[in-house]
Structure formats: C-alpha cells, structure tokens
C-alpha atoms as a PDB file:
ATOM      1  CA  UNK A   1     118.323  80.293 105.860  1.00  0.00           C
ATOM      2  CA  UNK A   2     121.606  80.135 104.133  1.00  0.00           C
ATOM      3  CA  UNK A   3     123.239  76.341 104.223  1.00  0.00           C
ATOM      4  CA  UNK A   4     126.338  74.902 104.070  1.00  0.00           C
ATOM      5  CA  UNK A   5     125.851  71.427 102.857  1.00  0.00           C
ATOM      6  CA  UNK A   6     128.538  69.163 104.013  1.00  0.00           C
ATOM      7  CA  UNK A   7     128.272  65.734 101.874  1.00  0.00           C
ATOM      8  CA  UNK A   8     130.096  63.403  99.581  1.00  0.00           C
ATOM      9  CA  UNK A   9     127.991  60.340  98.856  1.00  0.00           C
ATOM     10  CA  UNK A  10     125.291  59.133  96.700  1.00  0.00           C
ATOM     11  CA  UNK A  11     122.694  59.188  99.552  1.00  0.00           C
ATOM     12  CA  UNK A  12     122.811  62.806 100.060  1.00  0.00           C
ATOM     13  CA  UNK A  13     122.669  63.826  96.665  1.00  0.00           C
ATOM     14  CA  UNK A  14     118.505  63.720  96.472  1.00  0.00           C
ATOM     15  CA  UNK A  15     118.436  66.402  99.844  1.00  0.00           C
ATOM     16  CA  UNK A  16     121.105  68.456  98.159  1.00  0.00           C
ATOM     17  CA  UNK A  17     119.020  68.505  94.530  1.00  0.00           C
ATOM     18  CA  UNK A  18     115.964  69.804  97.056  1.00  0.00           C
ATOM     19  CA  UNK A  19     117.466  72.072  99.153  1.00  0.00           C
ATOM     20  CA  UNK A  20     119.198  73.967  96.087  1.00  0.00           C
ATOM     21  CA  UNK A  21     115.942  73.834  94.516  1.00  0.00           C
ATOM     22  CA  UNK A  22     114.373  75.828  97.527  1.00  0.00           C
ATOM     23  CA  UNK A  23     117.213  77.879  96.741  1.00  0.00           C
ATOM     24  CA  UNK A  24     118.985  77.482 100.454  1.00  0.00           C
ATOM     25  CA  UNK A  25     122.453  76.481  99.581  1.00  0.00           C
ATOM     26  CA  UNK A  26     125.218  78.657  99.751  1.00  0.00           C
ATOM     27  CA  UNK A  27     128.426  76.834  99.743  1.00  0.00           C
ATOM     28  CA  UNK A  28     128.664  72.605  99.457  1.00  0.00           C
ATOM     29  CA  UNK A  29     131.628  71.493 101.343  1.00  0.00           C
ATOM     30  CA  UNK A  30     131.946  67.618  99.876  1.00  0.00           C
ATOM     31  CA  UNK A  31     135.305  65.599 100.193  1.00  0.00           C
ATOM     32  CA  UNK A  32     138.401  65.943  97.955  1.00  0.00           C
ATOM     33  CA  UNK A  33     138.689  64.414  94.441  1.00  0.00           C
ATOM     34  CA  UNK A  34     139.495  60.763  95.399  1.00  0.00           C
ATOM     35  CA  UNK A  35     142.171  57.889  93.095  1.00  0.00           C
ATOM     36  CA  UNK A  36     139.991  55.685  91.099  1.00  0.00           C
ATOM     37  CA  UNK A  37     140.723  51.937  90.925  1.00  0.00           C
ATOM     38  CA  UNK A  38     144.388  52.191  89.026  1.00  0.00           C
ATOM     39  CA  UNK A  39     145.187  55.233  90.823  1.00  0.00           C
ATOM     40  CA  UNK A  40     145.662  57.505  87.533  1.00  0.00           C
ATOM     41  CA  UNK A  41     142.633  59.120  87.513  1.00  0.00           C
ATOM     42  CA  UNK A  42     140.770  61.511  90.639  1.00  0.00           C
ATOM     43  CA  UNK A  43     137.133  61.015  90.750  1.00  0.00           C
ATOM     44  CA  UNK A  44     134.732  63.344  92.214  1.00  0.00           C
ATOM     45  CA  UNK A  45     132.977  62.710  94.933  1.00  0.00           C
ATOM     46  CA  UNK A  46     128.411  62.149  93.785  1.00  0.00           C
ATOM     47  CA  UNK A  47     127.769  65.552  95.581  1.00  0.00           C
ATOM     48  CA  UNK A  48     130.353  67.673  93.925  1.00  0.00           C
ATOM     49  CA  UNK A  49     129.278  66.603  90.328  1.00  0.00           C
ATOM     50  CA  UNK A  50     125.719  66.908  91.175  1.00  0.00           C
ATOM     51  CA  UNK A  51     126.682  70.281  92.944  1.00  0.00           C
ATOM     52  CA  UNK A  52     128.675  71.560  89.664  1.00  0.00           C
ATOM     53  CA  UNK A  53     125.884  70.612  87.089  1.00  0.00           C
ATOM     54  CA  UNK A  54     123.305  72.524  89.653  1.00  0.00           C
ATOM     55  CA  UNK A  55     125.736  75.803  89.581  1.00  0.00           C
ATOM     56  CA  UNK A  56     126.505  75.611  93.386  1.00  0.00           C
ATOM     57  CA  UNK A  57     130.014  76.845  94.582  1.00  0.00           C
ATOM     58  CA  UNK A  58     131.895  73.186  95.879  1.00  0.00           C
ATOM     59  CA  UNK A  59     134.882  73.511  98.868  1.00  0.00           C
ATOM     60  CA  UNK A  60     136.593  70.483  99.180  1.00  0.00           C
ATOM     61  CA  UNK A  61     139.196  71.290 102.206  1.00  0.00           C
ATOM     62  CA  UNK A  62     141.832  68.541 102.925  1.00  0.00           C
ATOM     63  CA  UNK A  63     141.036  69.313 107.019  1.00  0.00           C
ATOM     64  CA  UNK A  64     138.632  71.933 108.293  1.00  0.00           C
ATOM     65  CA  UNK A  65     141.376  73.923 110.021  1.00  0.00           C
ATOM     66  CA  UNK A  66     141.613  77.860 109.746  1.00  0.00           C
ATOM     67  CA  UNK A  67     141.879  78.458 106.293  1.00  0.00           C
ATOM     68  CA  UNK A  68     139.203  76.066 105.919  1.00  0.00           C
ATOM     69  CA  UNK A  69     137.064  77.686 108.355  1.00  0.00           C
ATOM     70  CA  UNK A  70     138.054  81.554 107.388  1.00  0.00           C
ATOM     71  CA  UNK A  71     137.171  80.603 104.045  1.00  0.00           C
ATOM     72  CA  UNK A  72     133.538  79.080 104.774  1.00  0.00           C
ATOM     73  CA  UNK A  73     132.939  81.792 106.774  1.00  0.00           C
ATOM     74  CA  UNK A  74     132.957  84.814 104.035  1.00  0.00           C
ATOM     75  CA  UNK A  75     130.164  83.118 102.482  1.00  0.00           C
ATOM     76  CA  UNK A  76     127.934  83.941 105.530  1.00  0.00           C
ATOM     77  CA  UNK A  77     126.128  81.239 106.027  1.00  0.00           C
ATOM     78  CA  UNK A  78     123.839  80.670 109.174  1.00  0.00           C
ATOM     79  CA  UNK A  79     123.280  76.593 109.368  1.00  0.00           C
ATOM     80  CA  UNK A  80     125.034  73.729 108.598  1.00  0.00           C
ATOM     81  CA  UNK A  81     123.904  70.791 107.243  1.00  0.00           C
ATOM     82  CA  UNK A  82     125.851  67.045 106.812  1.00  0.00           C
ATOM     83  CA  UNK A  83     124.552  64.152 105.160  1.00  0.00           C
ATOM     84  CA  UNK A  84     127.303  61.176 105.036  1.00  0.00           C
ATOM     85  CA  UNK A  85     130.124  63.927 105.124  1.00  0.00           C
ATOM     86  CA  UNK A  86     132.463  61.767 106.212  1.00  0.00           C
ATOM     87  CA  UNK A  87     134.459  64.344 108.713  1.00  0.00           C
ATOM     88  CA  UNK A  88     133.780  65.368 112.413  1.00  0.00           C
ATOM     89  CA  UNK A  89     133.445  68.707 113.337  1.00  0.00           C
ATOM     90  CA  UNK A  90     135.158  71.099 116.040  1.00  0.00           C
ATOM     91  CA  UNK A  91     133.598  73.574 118.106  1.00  0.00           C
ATOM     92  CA  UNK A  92     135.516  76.396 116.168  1.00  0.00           C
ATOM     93  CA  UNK A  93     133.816  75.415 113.262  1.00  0.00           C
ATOM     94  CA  UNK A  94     130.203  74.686 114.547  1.00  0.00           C
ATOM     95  CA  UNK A  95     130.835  78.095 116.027  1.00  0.00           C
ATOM     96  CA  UNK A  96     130.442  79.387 112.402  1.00  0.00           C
ATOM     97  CA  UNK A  97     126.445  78.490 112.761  1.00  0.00           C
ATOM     98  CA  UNK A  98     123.748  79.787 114.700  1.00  0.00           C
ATOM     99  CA  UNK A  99     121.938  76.194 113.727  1.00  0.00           C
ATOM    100  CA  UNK A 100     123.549  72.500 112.909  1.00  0.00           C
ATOM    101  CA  UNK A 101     121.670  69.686 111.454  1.00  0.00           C
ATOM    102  CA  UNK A 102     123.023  66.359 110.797  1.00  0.00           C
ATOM    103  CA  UNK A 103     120.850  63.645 108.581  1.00  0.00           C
ATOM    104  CA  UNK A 104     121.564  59.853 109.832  1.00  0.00           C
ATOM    105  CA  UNK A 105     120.553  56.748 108.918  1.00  0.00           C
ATOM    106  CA  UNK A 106     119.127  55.010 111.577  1.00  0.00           C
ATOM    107  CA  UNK A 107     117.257  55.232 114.598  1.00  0.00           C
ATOM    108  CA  UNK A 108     119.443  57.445 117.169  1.00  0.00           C
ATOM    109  CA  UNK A 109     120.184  56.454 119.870  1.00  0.00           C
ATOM    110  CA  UNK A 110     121.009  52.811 118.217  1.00  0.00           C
ATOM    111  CA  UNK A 111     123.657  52.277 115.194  1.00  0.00           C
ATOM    112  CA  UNK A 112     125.545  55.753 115.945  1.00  0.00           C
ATOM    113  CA  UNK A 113     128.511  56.373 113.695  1.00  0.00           C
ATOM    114  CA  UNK A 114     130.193  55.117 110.307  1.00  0.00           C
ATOM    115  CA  UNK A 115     127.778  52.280 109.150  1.00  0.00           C
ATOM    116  CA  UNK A 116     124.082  52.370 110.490  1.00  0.00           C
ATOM    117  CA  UNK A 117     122.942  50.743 106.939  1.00  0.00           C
ATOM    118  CA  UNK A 118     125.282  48.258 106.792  1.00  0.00           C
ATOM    119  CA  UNK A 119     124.702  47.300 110.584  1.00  0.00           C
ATOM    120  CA  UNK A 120     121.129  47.004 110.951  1.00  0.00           C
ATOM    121  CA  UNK A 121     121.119  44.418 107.809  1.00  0.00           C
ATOM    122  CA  UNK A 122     123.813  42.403 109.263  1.00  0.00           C
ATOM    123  CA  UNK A 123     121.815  42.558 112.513  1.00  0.00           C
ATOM    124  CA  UNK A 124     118.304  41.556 111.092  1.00  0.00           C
ATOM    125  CA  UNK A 125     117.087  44.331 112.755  1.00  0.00           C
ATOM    126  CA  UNK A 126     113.275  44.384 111.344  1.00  0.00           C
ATOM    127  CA  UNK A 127     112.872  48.152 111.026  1.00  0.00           C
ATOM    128  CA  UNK A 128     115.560  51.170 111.078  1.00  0.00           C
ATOM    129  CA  UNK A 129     114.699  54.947 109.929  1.00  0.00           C
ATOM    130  CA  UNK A 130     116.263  58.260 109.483  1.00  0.00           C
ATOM    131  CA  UNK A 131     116.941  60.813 112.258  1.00  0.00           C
ATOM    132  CA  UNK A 132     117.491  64.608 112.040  1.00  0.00           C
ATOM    133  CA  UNK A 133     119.706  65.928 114.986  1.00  0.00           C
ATOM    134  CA  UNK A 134     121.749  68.910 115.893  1.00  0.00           C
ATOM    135  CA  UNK A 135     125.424  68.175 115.858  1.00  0.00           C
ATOM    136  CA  UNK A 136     126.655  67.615 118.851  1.00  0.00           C
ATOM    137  CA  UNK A 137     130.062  66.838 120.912  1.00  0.00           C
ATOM    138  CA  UNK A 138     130.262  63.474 120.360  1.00  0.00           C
ATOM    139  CA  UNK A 139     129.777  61.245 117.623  1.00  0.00           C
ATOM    140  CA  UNK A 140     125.476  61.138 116.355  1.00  0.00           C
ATOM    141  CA  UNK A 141     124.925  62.644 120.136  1.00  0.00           C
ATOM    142  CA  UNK A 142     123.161  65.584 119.264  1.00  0.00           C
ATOM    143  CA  UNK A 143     119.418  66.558 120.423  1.00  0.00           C
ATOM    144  CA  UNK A 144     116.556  65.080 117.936  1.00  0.00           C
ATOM    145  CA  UNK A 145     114.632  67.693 116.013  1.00  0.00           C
ATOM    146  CA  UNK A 146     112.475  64.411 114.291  1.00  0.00           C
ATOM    147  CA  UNK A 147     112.635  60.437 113.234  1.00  0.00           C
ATOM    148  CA  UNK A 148     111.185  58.854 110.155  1.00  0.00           C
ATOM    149  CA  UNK A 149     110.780  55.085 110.773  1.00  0.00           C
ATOM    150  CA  UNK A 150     111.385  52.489 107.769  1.00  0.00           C
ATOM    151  CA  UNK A 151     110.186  49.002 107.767  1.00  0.00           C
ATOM    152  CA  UNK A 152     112.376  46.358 106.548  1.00  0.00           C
ATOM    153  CA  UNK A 153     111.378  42.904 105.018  1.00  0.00           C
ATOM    154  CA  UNK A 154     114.654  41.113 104.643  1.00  0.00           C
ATOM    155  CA  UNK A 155     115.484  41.875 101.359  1.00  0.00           C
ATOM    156  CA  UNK A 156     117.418  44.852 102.004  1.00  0.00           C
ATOM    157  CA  UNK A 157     121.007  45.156 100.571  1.00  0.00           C
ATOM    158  CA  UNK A 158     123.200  47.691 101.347  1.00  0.00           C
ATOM    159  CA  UNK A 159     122.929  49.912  97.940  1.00  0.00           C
ATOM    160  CA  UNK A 160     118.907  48.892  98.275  1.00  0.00           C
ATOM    161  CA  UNK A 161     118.444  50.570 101.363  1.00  0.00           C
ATOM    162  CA  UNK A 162     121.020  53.163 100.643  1.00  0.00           C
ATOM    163  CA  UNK A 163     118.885  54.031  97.822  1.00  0.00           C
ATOM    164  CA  UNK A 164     115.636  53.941 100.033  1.00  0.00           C
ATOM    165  CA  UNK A 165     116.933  56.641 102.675  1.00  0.00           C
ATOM    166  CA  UNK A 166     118.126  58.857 100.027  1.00  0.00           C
ATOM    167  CA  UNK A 167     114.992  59.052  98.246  1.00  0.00           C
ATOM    168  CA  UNK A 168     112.977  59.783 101.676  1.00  0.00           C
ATOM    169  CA  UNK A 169     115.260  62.081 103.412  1.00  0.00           C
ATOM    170  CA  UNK A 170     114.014  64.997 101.502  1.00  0.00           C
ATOM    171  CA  UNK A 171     110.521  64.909 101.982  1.00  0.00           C
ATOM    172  CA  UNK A 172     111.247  64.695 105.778  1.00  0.00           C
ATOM    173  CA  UNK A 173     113.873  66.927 106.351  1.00  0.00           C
ATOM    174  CA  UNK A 174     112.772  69.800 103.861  1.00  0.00           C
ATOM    175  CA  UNK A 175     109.778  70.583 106.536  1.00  0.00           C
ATOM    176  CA  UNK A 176     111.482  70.233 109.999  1.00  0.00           C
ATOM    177  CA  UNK A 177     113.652  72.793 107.815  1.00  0.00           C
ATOM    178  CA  UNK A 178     111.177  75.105 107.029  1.00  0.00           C
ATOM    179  CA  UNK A 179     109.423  75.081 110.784  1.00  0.00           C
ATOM    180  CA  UNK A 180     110.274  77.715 112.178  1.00  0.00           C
ATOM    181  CA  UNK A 181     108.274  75.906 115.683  1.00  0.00           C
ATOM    182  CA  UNK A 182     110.666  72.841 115.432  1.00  0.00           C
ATOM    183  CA  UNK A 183     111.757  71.689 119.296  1.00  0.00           C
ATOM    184  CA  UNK A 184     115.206  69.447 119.343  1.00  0.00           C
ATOM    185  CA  UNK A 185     114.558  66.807 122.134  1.00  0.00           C
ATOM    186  CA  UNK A 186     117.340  64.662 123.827  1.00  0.00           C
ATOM    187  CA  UNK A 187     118.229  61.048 122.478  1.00  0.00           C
ATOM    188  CA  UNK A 188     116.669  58.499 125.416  1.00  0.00           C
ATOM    189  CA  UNK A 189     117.510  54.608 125.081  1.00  0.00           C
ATOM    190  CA  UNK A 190     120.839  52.695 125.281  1.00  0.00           C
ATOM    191  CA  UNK A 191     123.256  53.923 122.370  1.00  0.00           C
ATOM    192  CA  UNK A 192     124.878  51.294 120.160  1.00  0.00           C
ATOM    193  CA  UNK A 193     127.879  52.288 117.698  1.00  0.00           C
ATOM    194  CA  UNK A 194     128.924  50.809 114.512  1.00  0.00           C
ATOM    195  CA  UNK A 195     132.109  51.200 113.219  1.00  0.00           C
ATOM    196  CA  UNK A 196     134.351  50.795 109.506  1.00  0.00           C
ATOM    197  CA  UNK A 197     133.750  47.913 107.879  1.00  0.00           C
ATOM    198  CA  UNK A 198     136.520  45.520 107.005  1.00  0.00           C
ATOM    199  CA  UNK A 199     137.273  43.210 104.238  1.00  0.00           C
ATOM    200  CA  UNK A 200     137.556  40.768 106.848  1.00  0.00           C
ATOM    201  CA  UNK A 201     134.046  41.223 108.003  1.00  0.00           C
ATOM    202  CA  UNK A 202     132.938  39.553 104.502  1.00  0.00           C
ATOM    203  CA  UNK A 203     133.908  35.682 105.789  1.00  0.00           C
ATOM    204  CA  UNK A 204     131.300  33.449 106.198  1.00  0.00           C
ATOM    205  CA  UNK A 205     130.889  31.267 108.870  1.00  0.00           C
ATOM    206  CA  UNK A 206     128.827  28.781 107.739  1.00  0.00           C
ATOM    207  CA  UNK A 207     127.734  27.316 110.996  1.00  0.00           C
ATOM    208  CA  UNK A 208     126.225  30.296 111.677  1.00  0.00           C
ATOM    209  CA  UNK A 209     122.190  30.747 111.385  1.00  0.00           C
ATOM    210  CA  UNK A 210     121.045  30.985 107.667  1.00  0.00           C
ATOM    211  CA  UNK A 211     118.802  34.428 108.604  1.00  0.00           C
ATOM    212  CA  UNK A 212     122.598  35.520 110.003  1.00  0.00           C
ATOM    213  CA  UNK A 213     124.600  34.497 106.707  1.00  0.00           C
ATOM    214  CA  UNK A 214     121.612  35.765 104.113  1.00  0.00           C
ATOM    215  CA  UNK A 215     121.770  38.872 106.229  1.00  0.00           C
ATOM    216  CA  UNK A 216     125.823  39.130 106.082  1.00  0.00           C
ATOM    217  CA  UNK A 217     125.475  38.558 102.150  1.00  0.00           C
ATOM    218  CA  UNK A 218     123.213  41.307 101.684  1.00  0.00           C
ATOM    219  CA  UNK A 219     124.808  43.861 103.784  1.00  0.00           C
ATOM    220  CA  UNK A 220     128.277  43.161 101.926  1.00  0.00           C
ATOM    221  CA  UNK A 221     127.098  43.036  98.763  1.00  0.00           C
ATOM    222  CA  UNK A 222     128.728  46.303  97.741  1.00  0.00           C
ATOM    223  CA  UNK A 223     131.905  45.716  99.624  1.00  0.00           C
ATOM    224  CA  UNK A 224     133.404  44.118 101.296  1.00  0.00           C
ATOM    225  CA  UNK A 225     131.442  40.943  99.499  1.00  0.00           C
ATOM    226  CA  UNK A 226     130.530  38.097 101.726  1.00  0.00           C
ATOM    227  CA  UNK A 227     132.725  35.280 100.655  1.00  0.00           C
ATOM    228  CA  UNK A 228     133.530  30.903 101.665  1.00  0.00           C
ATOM    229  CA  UNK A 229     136.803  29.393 100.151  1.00  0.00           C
ATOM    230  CA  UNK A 230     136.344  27.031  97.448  1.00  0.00           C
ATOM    231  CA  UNK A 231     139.168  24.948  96.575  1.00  0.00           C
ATOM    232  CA  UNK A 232     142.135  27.560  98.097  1.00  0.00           C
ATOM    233  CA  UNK A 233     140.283  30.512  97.073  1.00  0.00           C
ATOM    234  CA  UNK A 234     137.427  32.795  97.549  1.00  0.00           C
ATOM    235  CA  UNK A 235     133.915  32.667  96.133  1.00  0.00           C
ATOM    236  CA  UNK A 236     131.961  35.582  96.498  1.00  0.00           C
ATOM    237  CA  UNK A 237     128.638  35.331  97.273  1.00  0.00           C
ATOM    238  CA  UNK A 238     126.992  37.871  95.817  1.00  0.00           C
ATOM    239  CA  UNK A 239     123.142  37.642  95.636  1.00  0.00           C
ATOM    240  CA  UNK A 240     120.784  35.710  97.747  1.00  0.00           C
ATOM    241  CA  UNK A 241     116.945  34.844  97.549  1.00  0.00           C
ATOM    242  CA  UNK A 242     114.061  35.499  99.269  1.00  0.00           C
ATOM    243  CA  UNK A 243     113.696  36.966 102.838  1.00  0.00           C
ATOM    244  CA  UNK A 244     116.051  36.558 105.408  1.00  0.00           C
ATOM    245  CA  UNK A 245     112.827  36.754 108.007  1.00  0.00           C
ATOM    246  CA  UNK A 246     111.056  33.444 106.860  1.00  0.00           C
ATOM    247  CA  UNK A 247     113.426  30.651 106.010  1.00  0.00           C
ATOM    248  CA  UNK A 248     112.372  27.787 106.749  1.00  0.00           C
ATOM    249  CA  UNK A 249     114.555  25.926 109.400  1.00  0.00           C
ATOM    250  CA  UNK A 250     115.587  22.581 109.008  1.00  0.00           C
ATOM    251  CA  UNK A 251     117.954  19.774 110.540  1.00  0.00           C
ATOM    252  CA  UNK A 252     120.994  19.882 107.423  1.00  0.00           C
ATOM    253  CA  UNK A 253     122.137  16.524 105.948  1.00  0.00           C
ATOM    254  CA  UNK A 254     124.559  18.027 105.083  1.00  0.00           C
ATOM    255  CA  UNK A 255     127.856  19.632 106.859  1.00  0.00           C
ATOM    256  CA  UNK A 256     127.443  23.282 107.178  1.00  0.00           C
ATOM    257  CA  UNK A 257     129.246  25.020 103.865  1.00  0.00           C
ATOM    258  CA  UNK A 258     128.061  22.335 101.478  1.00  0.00           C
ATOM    259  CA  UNK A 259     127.253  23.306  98.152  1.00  0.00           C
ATOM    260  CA  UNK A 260     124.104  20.526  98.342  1.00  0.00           C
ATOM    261  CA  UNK A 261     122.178  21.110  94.607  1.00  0.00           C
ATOM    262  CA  UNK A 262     120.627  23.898  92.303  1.00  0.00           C
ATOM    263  CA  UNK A 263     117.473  24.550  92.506  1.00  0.00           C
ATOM    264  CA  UNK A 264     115.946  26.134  89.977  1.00  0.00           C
ATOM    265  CA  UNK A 265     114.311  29.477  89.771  1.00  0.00           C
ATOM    266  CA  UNK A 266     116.318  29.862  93.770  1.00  0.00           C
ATOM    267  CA  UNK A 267     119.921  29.326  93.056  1.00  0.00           C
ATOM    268  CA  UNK A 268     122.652  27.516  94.841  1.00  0.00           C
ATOM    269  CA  UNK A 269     121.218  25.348  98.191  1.00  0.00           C
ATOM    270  CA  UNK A 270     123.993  25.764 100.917  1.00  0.00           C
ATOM    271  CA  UNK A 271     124.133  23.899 104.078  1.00  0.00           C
ATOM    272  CA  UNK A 272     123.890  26.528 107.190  1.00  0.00           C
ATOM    273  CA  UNK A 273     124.285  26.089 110.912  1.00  0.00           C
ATOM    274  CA  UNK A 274     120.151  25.480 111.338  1.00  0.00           C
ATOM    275  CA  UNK A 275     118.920  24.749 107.784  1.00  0.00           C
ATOM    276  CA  UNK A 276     119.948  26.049 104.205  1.00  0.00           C
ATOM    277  CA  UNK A 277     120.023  29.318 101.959  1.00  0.00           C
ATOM    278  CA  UNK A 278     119.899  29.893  98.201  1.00  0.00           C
ATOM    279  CA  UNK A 279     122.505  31.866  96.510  1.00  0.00           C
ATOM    280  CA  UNK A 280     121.379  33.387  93.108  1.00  0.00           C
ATOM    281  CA  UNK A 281     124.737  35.027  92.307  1.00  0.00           C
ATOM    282  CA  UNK A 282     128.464  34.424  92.481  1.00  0.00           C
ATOM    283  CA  UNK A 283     131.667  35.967  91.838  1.00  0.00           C
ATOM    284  CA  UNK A 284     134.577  33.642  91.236  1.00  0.00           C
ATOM    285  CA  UNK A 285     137.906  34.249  91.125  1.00  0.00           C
ATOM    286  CA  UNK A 286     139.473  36.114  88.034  1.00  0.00           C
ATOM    287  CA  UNK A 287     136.031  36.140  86.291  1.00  0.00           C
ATOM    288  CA  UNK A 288     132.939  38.015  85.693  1.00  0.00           C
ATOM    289  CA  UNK A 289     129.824  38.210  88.166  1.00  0.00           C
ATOM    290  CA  UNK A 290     127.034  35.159  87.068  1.00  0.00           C
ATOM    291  CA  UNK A 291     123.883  33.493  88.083  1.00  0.00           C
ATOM    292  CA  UNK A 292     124.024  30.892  89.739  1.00  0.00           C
ATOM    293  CA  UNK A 293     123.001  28.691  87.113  1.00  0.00           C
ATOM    294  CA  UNK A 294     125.890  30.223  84.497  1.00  0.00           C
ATOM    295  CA  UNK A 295     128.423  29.421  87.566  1.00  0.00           C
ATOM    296  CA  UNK A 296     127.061  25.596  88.005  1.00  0.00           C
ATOM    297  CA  UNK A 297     127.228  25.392  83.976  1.00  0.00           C
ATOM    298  CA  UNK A 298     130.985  26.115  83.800  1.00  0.00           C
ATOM    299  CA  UNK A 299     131.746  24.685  87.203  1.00  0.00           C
ATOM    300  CA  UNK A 300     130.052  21.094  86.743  1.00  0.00           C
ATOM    301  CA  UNK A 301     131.806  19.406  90.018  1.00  0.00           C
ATOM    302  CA  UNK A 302     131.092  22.177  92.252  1.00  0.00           C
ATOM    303  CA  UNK A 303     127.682  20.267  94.011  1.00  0.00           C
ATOM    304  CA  UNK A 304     128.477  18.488  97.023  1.00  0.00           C
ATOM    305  CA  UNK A 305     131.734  20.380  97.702  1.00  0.00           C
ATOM    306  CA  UNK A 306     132.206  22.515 100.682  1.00  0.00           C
ATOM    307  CA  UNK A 307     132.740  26.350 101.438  1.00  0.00           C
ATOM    308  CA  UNK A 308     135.022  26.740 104.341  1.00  0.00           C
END
C-alpha cells in the first residue's frame, strides 16, 4: 500500500505520525501555507510541519487540476487517504487510486460535511463516533468500510473532542487498513449535513434552554466564541461548568440574560429560558481571557445586569 495522505489539521496529525510509522506514506498533499493573524507572516498548515520533521515529501497544490494531478501521479501511489483535507475531489483525480478512504468525524449517515464536531455539541447529541468510508460522489456519501462509536457526557468542547477523535482514529483505522478481508457497506438512515460555521452563529439567545446555551458555549469555544452584549458590546463567554446533560431546571426569578450572582467554586449564575447556567470564564472586550471571579473583581456592578 502506497498512500497519499490528504490533510491539513491538527486532528489528522496522530493517523499521519502512524501511518508513516508503518512506513505507508508516499506523498502528503496538506493545504497551502496560510496568513497568520496580521497577515505578514504564512503559517503552515499542523500536517505539513509534522510531515517535514517526519521526512515525508509535502504537495500543497492551490487546486487539484492537471498539474496537480500529473504531479501526484509520478509518485505512484495506489490509495488515497483524507483526514479534514479541506478540498473535494473529482473523478479525474480519484481515478489516480485503485482504493479511497476518507476518515470523518461522526456517525455517517448523520452530521455529513464541514463541521460534524462542532454540530453534534451544539445539538446535545449524547454520543457521536468516527467513520471510515470510501470517497464517494457526493459530499461524506461513500460506502462504510467501519464506525467507532464515542460516548459523550456534556463536557465536550470543540478542541476537547477534536483532541479525542484524533487520538482514536489511529488505532481504528490502522487495522481496517491492514485487512486485506475489509467489506465497504452502504450508509442506511436519514443523512443530516452541517455546514461553515459563522461568527454569527456565536449569539446567545438567552431564552433559549440552558442544556442549548451550555452546549452553544462549548461548541464555540474555539471560534466563533459564544457571546451576550453587555452594555453596547460583546462578552464572550468562554468556559462553562459542569454537564450540559444534568442541569437542574428551574422556574428563573430572574429575566432570561441576567447576570444573577457568583457562586463560588461554579462561576457566573445566568438566567436561561428554563433555569440557569454557570459561566467559569469570560472574555471582555479589549482585555485578556479571566475567571469568572477575576472578571466580577474588576467589574464590581456587573451582578444583576443583563446579557442581551
């Protein structure tokens, strides 16, 4: 088996260190050098430095049009594998393979596309998993060669479970690999699709149900960063305790939004559509990340005052 491993983020770096270690990777195809924050500098993309230091040959092609594609294919290779590539592929360039894989984060047929991880925590979905498919037409359509199913207990951020999948995808896709046996069955069940996420998508709507809002807040916590307005402008909320599958629902005094007290060793209690949540961390505006204790501390009138 000679691979072409197509990846660019964090999550697929762990599969990539273990297939190269198996010694099955000819070419990594990862996306170009992106503009940091101020736009002066190009950084490279987790796969292509982890690629470099491991002495693996790195393509990063603009579009996978014929050069692209002439040039992948003098290096031979007989399977492709993506991991969070971040590109779709043609038929003239699956036509390069005898065999396509494709690693995804959830449980295919449901949460096909951009953002499975960041979907099934905003949807309090209790479990998701990982699915190895063949590439197919259409967007995560492919045949299943296997699932691995993952529990979740309503903790989960985004980078969290990130983190998680990466760490588990090599132990289960290393050995439907390997199996020379291994049967690719069709998806069955009704497909759901996620798509980009937005800044947008980070407003609270604090009349909403606290398991929605602690969900929101943990699957933006990387970006875009659920937020409520505070006094004209936005206050991230950027950590949140406990699970979002057992709090406690209770008839609010208070009007949803409603920045009610600190309680210690929980963090900020805020007023939901059915009951109350506890922020532990905040971002205000022009300053540094903080506990919710720090943020109380220099913000002395903020109980009792509303996020809209």
């Amino acid at each position: 088996m000679r691979i072409v491993f197509a990846g660019t983020g964090d999550i697929a770096v762990p599969l990539l260190e273990a297939l190269a270690g198996e010694g099955l990777v000819s070419l990594v195809l990862t996306a170009p050098d992106a503009p940091g924050k101020r736009g002066k500098t190009l950084i490279p993309s987790p796969v292509k430095v982890r690629a470099l230091e491991l002495g693996l040959d790195v393509f990063q092609p603009e579009t996978i049009r014929t050069e692209a594609r002439e040039y992948i294919a003098a290096y031979s290779a007989d399977t492709l594998l993506s991991f969070c590539y971040g590109k779709i592929f043609g038929p003239r360039f699956l036509a390069l393979f005898q065999e396509t894989f494709n690693v995804h984060p959830s449980l295919l047929p449901s949460y096909r596309g951009c953002s499975p991880i960041y979907a099934v925590i905003r949807e309090c979905e209790r479990k998701t998993g990982i699915t190895l498919q063949r590439i197919g037409a259409g967007v995560d359509e492919g045949d299943v060669y296997g699932v691995l199913p993952i529990t979740l207990d309503g903790t989960e951020t985004e980078p969290s479970l990130s983190a998680k999948v990466a760490s588990l995808a090599p132990g289960f896709v290393l050995p439907i690999l390997l199996d020379s046996g291994r049967k690719a069955v069709p998806q069955s069940g009704e497909a759901t699709y996620t798509s980009f996420v937005k800044k947008e998508d980070g407003k609270i709507d604090f009349s909403s149900s606290s398991e929605k809002i602690h969900a929101q807040i943990r699957a933006c916590s990387s970006w875009p960063k659920a937020y409520g307005i505070l006094g004209g402008a936005p206050l991230y909320l950027t950590g949140v305790s406990g699970s979002g599958f057992s709090i406690e629902k209770t008839v609010p005094s208070e009007k949803p939004g409603t920045i009610a007290a600190l309680d210690k060793g929980k963090g900020l209690r805020i007023a939901t559509g059915d009951g109350y949540i506890h922020v532990n961390r905040v971002l205000p505006p022009m300053r540094k990340e903080m506990d919710a204790a720090s943020f109380v501390n220099g913000s002395r009138d903020v109980i009792g005052r509303i996020l809209e």
